[in-house]
Protein backbone atom coordinates (compact mmCIF):
# COMPACT_ATOMS: atom_id res chain seq x y z
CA UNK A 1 25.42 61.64 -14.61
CA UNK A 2 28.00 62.46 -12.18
CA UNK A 3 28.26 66.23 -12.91
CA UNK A 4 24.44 66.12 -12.15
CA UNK A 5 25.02 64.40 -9.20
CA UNK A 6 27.56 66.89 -8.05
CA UNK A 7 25.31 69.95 -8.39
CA UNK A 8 22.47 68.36 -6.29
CA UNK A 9 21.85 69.80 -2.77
CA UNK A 10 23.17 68.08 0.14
CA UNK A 11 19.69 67.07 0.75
CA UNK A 12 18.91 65.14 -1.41
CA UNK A 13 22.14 63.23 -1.82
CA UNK A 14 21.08 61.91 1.52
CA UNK A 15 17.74 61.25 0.09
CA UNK A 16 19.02 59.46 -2.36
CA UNK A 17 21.34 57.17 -0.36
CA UNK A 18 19.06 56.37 1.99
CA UNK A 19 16.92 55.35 -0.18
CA UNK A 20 19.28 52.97 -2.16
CA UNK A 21 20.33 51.81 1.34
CA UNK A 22 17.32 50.96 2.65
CA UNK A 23 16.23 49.48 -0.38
CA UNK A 24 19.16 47.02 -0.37
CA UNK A 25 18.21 46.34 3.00
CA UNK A 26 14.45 45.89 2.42
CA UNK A 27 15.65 43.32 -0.70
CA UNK A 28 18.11 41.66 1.56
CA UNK A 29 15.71 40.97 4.69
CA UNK A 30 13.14 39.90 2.94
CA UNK A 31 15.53 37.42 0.68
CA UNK A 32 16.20 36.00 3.84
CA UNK A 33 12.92 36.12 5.10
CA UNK A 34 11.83 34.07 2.24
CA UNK A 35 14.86 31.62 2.29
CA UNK A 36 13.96 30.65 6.11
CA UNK A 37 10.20 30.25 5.14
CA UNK A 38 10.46 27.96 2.20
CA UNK A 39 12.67 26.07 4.79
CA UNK A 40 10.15 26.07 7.00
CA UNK A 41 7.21 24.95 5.02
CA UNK A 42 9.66 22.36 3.27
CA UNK A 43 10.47 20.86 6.78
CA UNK A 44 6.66 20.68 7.69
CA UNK A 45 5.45 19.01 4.73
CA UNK A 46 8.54 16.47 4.91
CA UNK A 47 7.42 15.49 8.50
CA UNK A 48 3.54 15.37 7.36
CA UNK A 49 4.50 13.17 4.52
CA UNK A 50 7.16 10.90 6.60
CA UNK A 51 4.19 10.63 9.49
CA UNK A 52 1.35 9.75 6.72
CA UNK A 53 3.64 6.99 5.43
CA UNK A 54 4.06 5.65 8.64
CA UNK A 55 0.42 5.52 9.77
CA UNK A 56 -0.47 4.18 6.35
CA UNK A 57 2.49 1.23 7.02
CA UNK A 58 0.89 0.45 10.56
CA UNK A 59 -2.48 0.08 8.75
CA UNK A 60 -0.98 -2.26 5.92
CA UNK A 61 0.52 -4.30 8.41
CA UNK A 62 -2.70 -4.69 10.74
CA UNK A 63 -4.48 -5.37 8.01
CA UNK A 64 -1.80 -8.21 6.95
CA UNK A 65 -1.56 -9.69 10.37
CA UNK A 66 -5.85 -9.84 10.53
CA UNK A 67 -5.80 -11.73 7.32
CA UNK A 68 -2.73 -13.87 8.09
CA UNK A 69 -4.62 -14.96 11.67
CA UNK A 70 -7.94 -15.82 9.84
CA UNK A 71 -6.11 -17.91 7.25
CA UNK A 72 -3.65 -19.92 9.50
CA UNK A 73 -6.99 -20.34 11.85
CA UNK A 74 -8.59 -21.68 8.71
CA UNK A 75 -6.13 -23.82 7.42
CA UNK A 76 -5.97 -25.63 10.41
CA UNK A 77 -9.58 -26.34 10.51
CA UNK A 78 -10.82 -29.99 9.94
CA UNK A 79 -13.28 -29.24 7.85
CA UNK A 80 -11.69 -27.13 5.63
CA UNK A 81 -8.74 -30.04 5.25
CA UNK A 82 -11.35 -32.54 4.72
CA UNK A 83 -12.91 -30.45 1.71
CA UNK A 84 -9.76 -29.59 0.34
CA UNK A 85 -8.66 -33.93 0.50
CA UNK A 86 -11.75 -34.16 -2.07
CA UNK A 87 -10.07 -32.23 -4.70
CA UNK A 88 -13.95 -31.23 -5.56
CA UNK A 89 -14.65 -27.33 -6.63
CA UNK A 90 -17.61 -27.69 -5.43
CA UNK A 91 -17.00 -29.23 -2.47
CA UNK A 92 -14.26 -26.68 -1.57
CA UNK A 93 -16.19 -23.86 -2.77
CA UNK A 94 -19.36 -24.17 -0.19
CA UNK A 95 -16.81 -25.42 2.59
CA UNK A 96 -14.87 -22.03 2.00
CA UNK A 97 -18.54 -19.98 1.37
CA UNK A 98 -19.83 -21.09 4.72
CA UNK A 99 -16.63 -20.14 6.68
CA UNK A 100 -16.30 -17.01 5.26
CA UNK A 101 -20.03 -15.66 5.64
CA UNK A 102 -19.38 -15.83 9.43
CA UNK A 103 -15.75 -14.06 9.31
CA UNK A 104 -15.25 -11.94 6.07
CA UNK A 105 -14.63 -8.44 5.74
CA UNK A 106 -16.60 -7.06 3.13
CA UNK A 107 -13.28 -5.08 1.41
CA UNK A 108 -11.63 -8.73 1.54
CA UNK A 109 -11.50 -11.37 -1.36
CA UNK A 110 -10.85 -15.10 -0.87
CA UNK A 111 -9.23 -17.12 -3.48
CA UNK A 112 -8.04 -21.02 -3.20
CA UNK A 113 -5.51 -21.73 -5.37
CA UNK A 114 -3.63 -24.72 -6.38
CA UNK A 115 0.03 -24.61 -5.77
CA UNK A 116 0.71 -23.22 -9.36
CA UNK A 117 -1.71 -19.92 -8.70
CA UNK A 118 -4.60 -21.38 -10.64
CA UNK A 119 -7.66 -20.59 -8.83
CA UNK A 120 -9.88 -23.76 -7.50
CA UNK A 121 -12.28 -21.47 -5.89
CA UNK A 122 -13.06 -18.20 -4.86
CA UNK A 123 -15.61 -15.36 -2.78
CA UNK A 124 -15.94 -12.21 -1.35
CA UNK A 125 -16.59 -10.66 -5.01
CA UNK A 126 -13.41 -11.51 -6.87
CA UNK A 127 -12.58 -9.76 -9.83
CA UNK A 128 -12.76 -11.74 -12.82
CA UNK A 129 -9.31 -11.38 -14.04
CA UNK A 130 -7.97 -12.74 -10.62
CA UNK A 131 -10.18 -15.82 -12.20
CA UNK A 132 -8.79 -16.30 -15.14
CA UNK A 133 -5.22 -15.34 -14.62
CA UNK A 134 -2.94 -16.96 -13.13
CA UNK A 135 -1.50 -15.56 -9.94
CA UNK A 136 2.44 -16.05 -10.04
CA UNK A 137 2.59 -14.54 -6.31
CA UNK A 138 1.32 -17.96 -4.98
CA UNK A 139 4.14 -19.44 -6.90
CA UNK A 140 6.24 -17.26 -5.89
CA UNK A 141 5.58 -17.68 -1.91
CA UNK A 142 6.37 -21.79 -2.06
CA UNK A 143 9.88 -20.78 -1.58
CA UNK A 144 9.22 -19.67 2.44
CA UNK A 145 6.61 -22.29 2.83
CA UNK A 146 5.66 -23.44 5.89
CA UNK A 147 5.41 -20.04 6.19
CA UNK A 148 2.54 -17.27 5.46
CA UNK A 149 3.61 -14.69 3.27
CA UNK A 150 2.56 -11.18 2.52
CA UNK A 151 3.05 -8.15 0.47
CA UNK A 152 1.37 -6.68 -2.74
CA UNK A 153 0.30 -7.82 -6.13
CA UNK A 154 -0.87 -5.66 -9.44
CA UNK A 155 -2.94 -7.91 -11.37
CA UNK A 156 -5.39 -6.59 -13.83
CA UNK A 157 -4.43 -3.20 -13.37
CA UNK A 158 -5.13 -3.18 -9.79
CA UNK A 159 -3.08 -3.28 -6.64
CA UNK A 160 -3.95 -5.65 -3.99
CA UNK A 161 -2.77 -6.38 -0.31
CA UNK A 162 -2.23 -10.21 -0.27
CA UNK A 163 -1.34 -13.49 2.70
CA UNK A 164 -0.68 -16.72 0.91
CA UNK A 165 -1.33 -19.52 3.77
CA UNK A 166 -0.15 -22.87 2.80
CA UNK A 167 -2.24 -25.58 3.58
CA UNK A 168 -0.95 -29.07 3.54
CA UNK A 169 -2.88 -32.23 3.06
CA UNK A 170 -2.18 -35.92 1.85
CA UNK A 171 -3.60 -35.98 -1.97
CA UNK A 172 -2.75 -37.02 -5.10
CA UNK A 173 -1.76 -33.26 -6.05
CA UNK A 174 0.70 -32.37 -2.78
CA UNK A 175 -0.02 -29.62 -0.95
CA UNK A 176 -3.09 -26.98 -1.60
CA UNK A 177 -2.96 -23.45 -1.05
CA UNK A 178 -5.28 -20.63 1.21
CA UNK A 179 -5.05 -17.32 -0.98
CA UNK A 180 -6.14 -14.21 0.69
CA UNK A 181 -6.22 -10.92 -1.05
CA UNK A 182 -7.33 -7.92 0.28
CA UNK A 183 -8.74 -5.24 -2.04
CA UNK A 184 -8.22 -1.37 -0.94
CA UNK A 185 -11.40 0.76 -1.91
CA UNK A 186 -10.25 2.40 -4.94
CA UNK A 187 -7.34 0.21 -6.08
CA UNK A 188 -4.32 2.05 -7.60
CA UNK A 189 -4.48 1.75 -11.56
């Protein structure tokens, strides 16, 4: 190969170079080229992702502080202390069925549990499983009592935004608890 080399004209050993040079260059520019857009696009879609979670963090936290204000505003309520002293389903039930046809949000369940996570009585569509189970969250929450608690519960499969509100009365059983769990559209499975 180098003896053919040798006997080509002056030409088109130039040709040739320049060509090999130019191709390095061409491979080498756009190499970096590439490097600085996948950098690029990385970047953007980092930000996009980091500013999603964020807004989607703001909304789970409205959302928790609505349904923490309606339950403490409840469990203060005389009425709703009064129907909880009878220790009656039924009585609790209609008690907690009118109050929430004036303030529910259709995407929000309502659950009253005892202080074990058994449920006493429940609207706003509840799932059956969150009827039959019992919900350790509730449990769970006694430890920060006085206090309203938040976060998230899977429970049959489905993830749900939740406020446990304690509400304290003088009966035979201690204190009764306020269970409010919010139900996203299409809960993760």
């Amino acid at each position: 190969m180098m003896f053919a080399f040798s006997r080509m004209s002056l030409l088109w050993k130039i040709l040739l170079s320049t060509s090999v040079a130019l191709t390095i260059l061409f491979v080498v520019t756009l190499s970096i080229v590439q490097r600085r857009v996948v950098r690029t696009t990385y970047r953007t879609l980092q930000e996009e992702v980091n500013g999603s979670f964020q807004a989607y963090d703001s909304l789970w936290k409205a959302q928790a502080e609505k349904l923490a204000a309606i339950g403490l505003v409840l469990s203060k309520m005389s009425d709703v202390r009064a129907a909880f002293r009878t220790e009656d389903q039924a009585t609790i039930r209609d008690t907690a069925g009118e109050l929430w046809s004036t303030i529910s949000d259709r995407k929000a369940l309502f659950l009253v549990t005892d202080p074990e996570g058994n449920a006493i009585a429940s609207l706003g569509g509840v799932a059956d499983s969150l009827l039959t189970e019992n919900i350790p969250v509730v449990r769970a929450s006694k430890v920060h009592f006085p206090r309203q608690t938040s976060g998230f519960m899977l429970q049959g499969g489905h993830l749900y935004q939740i406020v446990v509100t304690p509400v304290y009365i003088d009966s035979a059983q201690g204190e009764t608890l306020l269970v409010f769990v919010y139900r996203p559209d299409r809960p993760l499975k």
